[in-house]
Protein backbone atom coordinates (compact mmCIF):
# COMPACT_ATOMS: atom_id res chain seq x y z
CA UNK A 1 9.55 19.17 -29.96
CA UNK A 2 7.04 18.28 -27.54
CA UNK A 3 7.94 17.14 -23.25
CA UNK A 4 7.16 13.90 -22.71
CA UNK A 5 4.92 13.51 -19.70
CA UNK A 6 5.80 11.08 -17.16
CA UNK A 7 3.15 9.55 -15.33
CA UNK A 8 2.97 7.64 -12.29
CA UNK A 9 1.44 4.82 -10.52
CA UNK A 10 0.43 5.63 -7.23
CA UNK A 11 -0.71 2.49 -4.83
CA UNK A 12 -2.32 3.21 -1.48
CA UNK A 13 -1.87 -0.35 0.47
CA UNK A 14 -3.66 -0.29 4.22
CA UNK A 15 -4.31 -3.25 6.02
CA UNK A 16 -8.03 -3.93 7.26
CA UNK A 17 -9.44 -3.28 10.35
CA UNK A 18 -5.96 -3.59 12.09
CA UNK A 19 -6.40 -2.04 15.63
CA UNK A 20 -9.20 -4.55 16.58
CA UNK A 21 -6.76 -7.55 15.10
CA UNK A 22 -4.08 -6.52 16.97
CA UNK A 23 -5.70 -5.88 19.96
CA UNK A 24 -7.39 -9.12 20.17
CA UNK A 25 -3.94 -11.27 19.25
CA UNK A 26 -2.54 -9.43 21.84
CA UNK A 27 0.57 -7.83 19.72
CA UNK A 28 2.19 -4.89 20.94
CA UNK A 29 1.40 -2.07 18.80
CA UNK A 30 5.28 -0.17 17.91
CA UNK A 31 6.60 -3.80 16.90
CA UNK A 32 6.37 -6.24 14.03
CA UNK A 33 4.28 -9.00 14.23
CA UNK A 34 3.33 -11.84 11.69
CA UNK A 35 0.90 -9.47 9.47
CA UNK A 36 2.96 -6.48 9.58
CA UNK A 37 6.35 -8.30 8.78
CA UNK A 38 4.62 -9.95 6.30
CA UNK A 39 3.41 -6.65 4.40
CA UNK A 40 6.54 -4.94 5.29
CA UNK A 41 8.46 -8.05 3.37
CA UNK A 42 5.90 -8.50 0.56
CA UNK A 43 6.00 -4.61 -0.12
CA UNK A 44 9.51 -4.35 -0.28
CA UNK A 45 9.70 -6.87 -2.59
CA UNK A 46 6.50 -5.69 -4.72
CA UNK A 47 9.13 -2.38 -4.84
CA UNK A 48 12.33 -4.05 -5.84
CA UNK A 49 10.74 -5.50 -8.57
CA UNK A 50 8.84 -2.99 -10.00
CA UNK A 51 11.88 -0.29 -9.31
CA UNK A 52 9.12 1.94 -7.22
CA UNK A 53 9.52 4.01 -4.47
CA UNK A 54 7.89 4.43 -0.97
CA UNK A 55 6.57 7.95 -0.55
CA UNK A 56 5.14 6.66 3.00
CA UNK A 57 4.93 4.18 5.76
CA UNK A 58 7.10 0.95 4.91
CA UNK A 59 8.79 0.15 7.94
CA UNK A 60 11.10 -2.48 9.50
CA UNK A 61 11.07 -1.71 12.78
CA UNK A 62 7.69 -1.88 14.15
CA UNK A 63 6.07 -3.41 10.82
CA UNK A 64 4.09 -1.36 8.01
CA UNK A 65 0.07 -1.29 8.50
CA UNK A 66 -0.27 1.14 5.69
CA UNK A 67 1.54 2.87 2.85
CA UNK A 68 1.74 4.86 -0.12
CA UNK A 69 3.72 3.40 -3.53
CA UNK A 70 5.08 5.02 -6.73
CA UNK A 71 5.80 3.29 -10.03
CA UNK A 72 7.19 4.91 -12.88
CA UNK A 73 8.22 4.01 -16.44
CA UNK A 74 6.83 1.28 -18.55
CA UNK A 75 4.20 -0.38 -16.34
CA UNK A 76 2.59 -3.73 -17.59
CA UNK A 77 -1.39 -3.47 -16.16
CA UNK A 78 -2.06 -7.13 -16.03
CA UNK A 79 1.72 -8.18 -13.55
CA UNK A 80 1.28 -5.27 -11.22
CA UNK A 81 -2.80 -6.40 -10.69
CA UNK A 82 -1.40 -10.04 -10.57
CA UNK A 83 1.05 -8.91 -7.74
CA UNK A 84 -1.01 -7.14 -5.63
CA UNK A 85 -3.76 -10.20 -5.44
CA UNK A 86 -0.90 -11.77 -4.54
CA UNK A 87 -0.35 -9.36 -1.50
CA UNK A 88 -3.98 -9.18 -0.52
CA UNK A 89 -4.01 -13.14 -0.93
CA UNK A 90 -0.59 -13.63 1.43
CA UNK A 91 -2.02 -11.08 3.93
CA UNK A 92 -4.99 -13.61 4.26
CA UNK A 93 -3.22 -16.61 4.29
CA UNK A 94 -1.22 -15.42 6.88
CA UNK A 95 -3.70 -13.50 9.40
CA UNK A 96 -5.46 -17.56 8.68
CA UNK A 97 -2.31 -19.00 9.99
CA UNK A 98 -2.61 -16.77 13.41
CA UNK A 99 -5.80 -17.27 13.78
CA UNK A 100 -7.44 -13.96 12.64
CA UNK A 101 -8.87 -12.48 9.66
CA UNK A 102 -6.44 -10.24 8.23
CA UNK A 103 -6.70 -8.40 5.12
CA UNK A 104 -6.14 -5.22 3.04
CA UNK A 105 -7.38 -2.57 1.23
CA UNK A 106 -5.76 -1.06 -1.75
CA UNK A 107 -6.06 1.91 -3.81
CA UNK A 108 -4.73 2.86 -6.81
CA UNK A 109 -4.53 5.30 -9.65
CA UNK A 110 -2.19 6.47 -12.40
CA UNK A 111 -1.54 10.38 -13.43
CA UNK A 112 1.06 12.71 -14.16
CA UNK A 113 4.08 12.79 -12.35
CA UNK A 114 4.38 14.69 -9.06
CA UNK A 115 6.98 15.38 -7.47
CA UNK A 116 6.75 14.32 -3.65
CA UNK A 117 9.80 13.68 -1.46
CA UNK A 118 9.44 10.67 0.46
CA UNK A 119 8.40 10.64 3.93
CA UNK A 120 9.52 8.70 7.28
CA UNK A 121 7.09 5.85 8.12
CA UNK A 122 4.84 7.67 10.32
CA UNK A 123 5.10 11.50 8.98
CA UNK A 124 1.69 11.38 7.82
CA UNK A 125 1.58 15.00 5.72
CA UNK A 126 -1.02 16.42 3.31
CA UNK A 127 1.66 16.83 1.37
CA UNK A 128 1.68 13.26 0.53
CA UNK A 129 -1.68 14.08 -1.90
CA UNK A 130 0.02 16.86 -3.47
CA UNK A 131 -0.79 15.32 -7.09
CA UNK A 132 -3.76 14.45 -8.60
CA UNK A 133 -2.87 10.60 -8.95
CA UNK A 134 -1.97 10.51 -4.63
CA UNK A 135 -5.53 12.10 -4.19
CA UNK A 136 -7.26 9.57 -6.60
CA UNK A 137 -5.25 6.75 -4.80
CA UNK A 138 -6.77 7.68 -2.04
CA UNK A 139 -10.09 7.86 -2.79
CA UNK A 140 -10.36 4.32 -4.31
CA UNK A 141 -8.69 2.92 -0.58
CA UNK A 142 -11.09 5.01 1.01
CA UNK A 143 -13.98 3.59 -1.49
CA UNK A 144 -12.20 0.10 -1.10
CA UNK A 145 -12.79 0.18 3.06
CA UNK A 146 -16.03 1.98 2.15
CA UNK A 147 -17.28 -1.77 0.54
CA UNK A 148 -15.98 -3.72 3.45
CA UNK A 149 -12.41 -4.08 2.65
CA UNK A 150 -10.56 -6.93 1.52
CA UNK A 151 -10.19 -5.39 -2.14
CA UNK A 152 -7.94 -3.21 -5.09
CA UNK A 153 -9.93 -0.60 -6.35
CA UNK A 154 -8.40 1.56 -9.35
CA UNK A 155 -9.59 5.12 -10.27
């Protein structure tokens, strides 16, 4: 009898070019504002839905600029593309509605399961690429701000 191995979804979401935005609106940096409340409210629903997990940086009280996703089990290609345009799209619309253009990068790759325990929102670790589908996430959000931003690259 053969294991069955589980693979993952890993999605690396950061938002574009955020220090100069936030500087410029004026927002105080350890505090939600309409872009980060927004991500931080369209992620955690993006993770309800999808029954994922946050391995790093969703956070409520001062608002998530960037984090890292996991989704496991049956994944359906097509809805989880559809609902991160969606993100990227409501990212937009809002940074439009205050004025500034906001945006996002994303990242993401699928591989075998690794097992990482989640981290606080800012405990930045290199533990967090542990597995070779974190590492690959990465790499497409780095390759996505490499091309200007604003996009979901998948490797």
């Amino acid at each position: 009898m053969a294991l069955e191995t589980v693979e993952e979804l890993i999605i690396f979401i950061d938002l574009d070019n955020f220090k100069e935005i936030s500087e410029k609106q004026g927002w105080v940096t350890y505090k939600p504002n309409e872009i980060t409340g927004t991500l931080t409210e369209l992620v955690s629903n993006f993770i309800r839905k999808h029954v994922g997990e946050v391995i790093y940086g969703l956070d409520e009280k001062r608002g998530t600029e960037e984090c890292m996703l996991r989704l496991t089990g049956a994944l359906l290609h097509e809805v989880i593309v559809s609902d991160l345009e969606y993100i990227a799209s409501r990212i937009q619309e809002t940074g439009f509605e205050c004025g500034c253009e906001a945006s996002v990068s994303i990242g993401v790759s699928r591989g075998p399961y690794s097992p990482i325990r989640p981290t606080g929102p800012y405990q930045w670790s290199k533990r967090l690429f542990k597995g070779q589908a974190q590492r690959l996430a990465h790499k497409a959000l780095k390759k996505a701000k490499k091309q200007g931003g604003n996009r979901i690259v998948f490797l």
